[in-house]
Protein backbone atom coordinates (compact mmCIF):
# COMPACT_ATOMS: atom_id res chain seq x y z
CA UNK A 1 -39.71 6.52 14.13
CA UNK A 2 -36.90 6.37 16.36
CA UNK A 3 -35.70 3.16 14.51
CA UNK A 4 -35.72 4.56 11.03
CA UNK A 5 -33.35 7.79 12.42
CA UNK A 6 -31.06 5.48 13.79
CA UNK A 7 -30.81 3.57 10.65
CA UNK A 8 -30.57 6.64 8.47
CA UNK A 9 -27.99 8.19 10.74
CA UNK A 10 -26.10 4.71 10.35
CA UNK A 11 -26.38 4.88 6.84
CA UNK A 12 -24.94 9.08 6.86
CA UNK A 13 -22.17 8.07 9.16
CA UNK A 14 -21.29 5.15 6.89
CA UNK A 15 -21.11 6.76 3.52
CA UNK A 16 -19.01 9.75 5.18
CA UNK A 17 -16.29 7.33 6.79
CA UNK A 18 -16.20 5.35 2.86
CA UNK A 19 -15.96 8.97 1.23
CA UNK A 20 -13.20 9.49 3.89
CA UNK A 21 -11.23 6.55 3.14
CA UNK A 22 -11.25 7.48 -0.58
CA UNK A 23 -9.80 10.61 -0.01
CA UNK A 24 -7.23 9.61 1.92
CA UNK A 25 -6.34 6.68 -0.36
CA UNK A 26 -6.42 9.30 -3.25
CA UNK A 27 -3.82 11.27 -1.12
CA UNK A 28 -1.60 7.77 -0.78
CA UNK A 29 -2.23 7.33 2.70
CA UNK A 30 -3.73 4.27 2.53
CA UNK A 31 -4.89 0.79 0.39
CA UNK A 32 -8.88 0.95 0.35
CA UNK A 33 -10.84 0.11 -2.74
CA UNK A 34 -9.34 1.39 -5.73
CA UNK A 35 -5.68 0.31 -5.52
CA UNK A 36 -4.72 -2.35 -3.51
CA UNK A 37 -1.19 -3.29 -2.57
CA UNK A 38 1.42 -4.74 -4.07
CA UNK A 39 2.07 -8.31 -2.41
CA UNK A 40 6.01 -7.99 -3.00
CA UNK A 41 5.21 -4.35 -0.64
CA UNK A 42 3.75 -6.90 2.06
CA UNK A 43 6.20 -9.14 1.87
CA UNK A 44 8.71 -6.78 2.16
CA UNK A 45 7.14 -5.14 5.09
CA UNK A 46 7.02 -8.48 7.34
CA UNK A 47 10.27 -9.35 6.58
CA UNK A 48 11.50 -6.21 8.12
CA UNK A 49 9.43 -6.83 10.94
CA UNK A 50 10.63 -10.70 11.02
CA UNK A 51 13.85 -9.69 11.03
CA UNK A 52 13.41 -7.83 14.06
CA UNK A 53 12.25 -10.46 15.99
CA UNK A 54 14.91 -12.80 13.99
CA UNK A 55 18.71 -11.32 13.53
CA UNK A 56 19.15 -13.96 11.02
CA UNK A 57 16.60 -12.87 8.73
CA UNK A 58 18.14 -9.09 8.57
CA UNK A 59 20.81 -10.45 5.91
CA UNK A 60 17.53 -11.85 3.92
CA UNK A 61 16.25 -8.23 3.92
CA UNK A 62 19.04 -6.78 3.20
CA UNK A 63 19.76 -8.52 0.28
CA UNK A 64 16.55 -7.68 -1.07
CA UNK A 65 16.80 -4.12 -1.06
CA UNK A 66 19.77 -4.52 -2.60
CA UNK A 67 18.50 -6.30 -5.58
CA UNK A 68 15.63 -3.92 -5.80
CA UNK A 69 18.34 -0.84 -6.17
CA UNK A 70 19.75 -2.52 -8.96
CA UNK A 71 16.72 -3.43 -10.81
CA UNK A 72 15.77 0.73 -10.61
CA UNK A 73 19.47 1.18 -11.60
CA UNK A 74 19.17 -0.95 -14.77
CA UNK A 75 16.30 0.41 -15.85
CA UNK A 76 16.77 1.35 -19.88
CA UNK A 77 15.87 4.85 -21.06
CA UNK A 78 13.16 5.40 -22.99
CA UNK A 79 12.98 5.05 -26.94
CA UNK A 80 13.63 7.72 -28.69
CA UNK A 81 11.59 7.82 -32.12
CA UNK A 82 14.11 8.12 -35.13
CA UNK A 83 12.97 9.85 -38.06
């Protein structure tokens, strides 16, 4: 008997740290199971830690951020229907 509690208690503790991790994905706090992240969000990320640990790779970094800026910059308006 002591088994099957154990088990069950398992099982509780499980589903309430899964519903846990779905609310806190819904609230954008993390990646879990219904979005997953973006590998150009990765890459950025260890390329600004690489270029912590390498100065040379900080003008790499840079350079993409800059890019990025420009591609939100150049973004074309939406259509407006013409009657």
């Amino acid at each position: 008997m002591g088994a099957f509690l154990t088990v069950t208690a398992l099982l509780v503790l499980l589903y309430g740290l899964h519903r846990l991790a779905l609310w806190a994905e819904d609230r954008g706090w993390i990646y879990y199971k219904r979005r997953k992240a973006t590998t150009s969000a990765l890459g950025s990320a260890f390329l600004e830690v690489q270029s912590l640990l390498e100065p040379e790779k900080q003008q790499l970094a840079e350079v993409q951020k800059a890019e990025r800026v420009e591609e939100d910059d150049q973004g074309e308006p939406p259509e407006v229907g013409t009657d």
